[in-house]
Protein backbone atom coordinates (compact mmCIF):
# COMPACT_ATOMS: atom_id res chain seq x y z
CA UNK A 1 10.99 -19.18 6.66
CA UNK A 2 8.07 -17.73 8.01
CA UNK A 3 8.65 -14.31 6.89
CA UNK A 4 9.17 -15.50 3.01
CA UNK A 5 5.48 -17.86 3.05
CA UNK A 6 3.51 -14.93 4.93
CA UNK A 7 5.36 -12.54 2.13
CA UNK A 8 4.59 -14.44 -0.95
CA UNK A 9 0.45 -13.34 -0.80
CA UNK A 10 1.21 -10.18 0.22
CA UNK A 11 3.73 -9.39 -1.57
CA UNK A 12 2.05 -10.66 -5.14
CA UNK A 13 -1.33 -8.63 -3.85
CA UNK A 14 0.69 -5.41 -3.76
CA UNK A 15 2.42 -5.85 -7.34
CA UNK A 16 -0.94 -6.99 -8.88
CA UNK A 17 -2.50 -4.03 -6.98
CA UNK A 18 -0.14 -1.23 -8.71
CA UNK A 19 0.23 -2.63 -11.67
CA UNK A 20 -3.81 -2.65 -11.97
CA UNK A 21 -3.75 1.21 -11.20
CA UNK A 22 -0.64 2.14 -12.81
CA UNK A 23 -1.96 0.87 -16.36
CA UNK A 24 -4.97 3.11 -15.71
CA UNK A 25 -2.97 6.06 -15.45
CA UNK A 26 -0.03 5.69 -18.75
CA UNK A 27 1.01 9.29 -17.17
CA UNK A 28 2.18 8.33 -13.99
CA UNK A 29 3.73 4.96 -15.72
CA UNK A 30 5.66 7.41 -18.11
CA UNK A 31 6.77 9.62 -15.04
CA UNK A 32 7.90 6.42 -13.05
CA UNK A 33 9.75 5.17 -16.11
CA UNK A 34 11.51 8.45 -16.26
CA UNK A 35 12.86 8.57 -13.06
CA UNK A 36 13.83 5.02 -13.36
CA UNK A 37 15.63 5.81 -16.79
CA UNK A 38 18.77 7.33 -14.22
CA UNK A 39 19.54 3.72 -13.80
CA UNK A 40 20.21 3.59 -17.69
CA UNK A 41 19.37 0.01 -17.99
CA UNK A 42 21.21 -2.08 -14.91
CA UNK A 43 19.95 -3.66 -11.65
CA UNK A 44 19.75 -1.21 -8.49
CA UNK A 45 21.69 -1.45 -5.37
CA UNK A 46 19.49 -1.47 -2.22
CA UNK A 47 20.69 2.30 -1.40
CA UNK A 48 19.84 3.14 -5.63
CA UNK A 49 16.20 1.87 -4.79
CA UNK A 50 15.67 3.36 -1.41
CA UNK A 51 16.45 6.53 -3.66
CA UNK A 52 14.40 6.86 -5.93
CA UNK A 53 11.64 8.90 -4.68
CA UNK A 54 8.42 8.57 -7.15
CA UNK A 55 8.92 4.34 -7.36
CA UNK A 56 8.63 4.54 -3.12
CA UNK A 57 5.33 7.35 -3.48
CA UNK A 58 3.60 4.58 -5.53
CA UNK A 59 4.33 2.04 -3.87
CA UNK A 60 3.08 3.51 -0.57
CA UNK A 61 0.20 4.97 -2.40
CA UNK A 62 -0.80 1.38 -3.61
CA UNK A 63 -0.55 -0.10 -0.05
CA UNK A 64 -2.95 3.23 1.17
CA UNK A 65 -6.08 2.75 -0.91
CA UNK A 66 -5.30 -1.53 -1.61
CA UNK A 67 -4.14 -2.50 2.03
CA UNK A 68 -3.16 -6.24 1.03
CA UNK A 69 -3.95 -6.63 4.58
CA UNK A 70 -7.62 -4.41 5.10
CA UNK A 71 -9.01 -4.95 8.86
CA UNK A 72 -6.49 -6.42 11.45
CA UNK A 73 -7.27 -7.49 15.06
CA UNK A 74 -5.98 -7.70 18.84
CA UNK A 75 -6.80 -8.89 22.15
CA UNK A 76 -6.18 -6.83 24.98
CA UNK A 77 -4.22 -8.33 27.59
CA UNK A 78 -5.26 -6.17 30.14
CA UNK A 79 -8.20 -3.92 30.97
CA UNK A 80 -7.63 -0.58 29.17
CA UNK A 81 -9.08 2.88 29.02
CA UNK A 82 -8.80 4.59 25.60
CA UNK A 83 -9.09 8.06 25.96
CA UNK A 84 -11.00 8.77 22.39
CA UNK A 85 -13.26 7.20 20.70
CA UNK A 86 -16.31 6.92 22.67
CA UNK A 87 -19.85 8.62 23.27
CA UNK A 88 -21.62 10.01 19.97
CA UNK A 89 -18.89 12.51 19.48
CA UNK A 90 -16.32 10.40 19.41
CA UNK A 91 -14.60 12.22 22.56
CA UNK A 92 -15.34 10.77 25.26
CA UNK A 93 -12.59 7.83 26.82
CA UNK A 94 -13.82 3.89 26.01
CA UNK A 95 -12.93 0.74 28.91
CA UNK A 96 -12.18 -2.27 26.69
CA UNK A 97 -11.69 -5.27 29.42
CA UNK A 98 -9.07 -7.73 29.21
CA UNK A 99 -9.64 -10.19 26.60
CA UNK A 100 -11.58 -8.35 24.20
CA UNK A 101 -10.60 -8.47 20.35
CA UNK A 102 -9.94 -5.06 19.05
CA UNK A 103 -10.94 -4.95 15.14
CA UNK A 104 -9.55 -1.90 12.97
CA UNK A 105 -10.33 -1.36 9.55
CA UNK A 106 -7.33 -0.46 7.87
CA UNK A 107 -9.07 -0.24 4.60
CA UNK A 108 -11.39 2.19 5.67
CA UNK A 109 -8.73 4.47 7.63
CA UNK A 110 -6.64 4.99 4.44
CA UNK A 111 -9.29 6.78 3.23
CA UNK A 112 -10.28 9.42 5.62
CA UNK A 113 -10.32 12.65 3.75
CA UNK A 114 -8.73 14.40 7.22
CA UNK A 115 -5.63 12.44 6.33
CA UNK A 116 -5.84 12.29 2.19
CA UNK A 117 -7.81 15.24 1.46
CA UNK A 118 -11.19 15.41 -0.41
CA UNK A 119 -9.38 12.67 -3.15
CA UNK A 120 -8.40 10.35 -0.67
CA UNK A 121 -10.44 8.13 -3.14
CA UNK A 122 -7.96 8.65 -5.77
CA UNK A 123 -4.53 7.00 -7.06
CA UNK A 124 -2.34 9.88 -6.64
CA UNK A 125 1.23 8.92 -5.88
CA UNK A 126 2.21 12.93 -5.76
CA UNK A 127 0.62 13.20 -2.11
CA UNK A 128 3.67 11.58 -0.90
CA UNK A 129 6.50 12.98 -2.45
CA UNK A 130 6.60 16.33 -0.63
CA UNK A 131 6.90 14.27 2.90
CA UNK A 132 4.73 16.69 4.45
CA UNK A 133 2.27 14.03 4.72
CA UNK A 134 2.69 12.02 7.82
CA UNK A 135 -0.21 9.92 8.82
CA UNK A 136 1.50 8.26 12.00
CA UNK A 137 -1.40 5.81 13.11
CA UNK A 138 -3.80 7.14 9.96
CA UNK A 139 -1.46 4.76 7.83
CA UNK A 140 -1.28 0.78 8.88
CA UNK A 141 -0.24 -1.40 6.04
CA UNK A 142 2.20 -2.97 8.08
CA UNK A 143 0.36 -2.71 11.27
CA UNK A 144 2.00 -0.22 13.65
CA UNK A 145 3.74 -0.14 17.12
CA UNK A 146 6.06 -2.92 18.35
CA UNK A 147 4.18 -5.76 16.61
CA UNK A 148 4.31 -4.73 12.97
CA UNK A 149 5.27 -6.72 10.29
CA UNK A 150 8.49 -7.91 10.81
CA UNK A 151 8.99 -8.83 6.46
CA UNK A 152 8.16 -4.99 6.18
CA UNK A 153 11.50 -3.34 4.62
CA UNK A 154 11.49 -6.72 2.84
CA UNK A 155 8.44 -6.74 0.66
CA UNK A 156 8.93 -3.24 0.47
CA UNK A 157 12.31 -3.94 -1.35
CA UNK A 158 11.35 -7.13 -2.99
CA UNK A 159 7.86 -4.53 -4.54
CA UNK A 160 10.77 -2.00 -5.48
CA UNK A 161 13.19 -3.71 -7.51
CA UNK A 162 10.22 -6.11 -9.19
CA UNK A 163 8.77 -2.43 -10.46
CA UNK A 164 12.13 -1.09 -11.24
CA UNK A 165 13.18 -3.88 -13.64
CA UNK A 166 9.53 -4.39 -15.06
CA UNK A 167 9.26 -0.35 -15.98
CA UNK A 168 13.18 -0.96 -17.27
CA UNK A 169 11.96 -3.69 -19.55
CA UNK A 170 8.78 -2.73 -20.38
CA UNK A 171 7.79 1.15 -22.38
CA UNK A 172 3.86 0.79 -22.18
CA UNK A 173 1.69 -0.74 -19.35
CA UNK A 174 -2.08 -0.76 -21.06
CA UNK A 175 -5.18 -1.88 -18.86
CA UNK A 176 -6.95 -4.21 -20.53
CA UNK A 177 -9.58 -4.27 -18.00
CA UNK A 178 -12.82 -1.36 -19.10
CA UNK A 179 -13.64 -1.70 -15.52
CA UNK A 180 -13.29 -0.20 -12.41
CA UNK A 181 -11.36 -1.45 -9.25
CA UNK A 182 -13.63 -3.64 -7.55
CA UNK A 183 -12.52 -5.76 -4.35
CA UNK A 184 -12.19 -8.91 -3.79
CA UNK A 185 -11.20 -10.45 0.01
CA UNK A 186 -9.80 -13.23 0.52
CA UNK A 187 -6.28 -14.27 2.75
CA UNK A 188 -5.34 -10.70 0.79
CA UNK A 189 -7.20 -7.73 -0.67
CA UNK A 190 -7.12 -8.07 -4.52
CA UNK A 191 -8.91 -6.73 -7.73
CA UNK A 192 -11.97 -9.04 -8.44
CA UNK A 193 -11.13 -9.08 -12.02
CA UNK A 194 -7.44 -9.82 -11.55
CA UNK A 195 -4.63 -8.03 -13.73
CA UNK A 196 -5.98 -7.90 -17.17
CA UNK A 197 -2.93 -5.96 -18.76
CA UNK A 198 -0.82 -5.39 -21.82
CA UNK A 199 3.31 -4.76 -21.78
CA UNK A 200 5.07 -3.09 -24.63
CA UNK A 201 8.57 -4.08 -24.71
CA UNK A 202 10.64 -1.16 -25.09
């Protein structure tokens, strides 16, 4: 049970999240509907969705510049030496004692140019379909290591097959918003003006 209530925020912050960029951008909406036009028309088996490439490099495009989930925390159970991250370079090891909270900024992380590339700022769901990019700990929206999110593949398959049938029913996503993205925080990260949006049946 606890999996579906900590998914339902999450999960609608991500679909409200793509949908806001993807009607911004009626050429990657047109490629996504093409690739989703294989289907001709039915539902998708788990395998079909896992398969289709460009639906997954939005999705995980979405989740890299709108974490639902931006800064995450820890508390070290035990006293630790990190062997980065200190001094004014950066290089030098840091001692974080037992008991301290560790705060990361996931938000901020997705968008390190080292990673991205100089448009790390940009929705462009074509830097993951080579696979060549590979972030490792660059790339948290599920948090990382042996406490990540255990609803993961989950809202990840719930996201897929809510986009699949949407672009199946629907020929033109229009933004309806003039406006940029702008942030709003709450439980979730979400678009201040919410999903202002028009759907062309088609």
């Amino acid at each position: 049970m606890n999996v579906l209530l900590a998914g339902r925020d999450t999960t609608a912050s991500l679909l409200g999240n793509l949908f806001f960029m993807l009607a911004k951008k009626p050429e990657i909406w047109n490629r996504l509907r093409a690739e989703i036009a294989s289907l001709e028309g039915r539902a998708p088996t788990y395998e079909e969705l896992r398969g289709l490439r460009y639906v997954q490099c939005c999705i995980n495009e979405s989740l890299r510049l709108h974490p639902v989930v931006p800064r995450n925390e820890r508390q070290a159970v035990r006293d630790t030496v990190l062997p980065l991250g200190g001094g004014s370079d950066g290089l030098s090891p840091v001692f974080v004692p037992k008991g301290t909270i560790v705060s990361y900024n996931v938000y901020a992380m997705h968008r390190r140019p080292e990673f991205y590339g100089p448009d790390a700022e940009e929705f462009r769901p074509e830097r993951w379909e080579d696979g060549k990019l590979q972030p490792r700990w660059g790339y948290l929206p599920f948090n990382g290591g042996p406490r990540s999110c255990i609803g993961q593949r989950y809202a990840l398959t719930e996201v897929s097959y809510v986009l699949v049938r949407m672009a199946q029913e629907f020929r033109i996503l229009e933004s309806r918003d003039p406006g940029p993205w702008e942030e709003s925080l709450a439980l979730t990260l979400c678009s201040r003006n919410g999903r202002r949006v028009c759907l062309v049946p088609g």
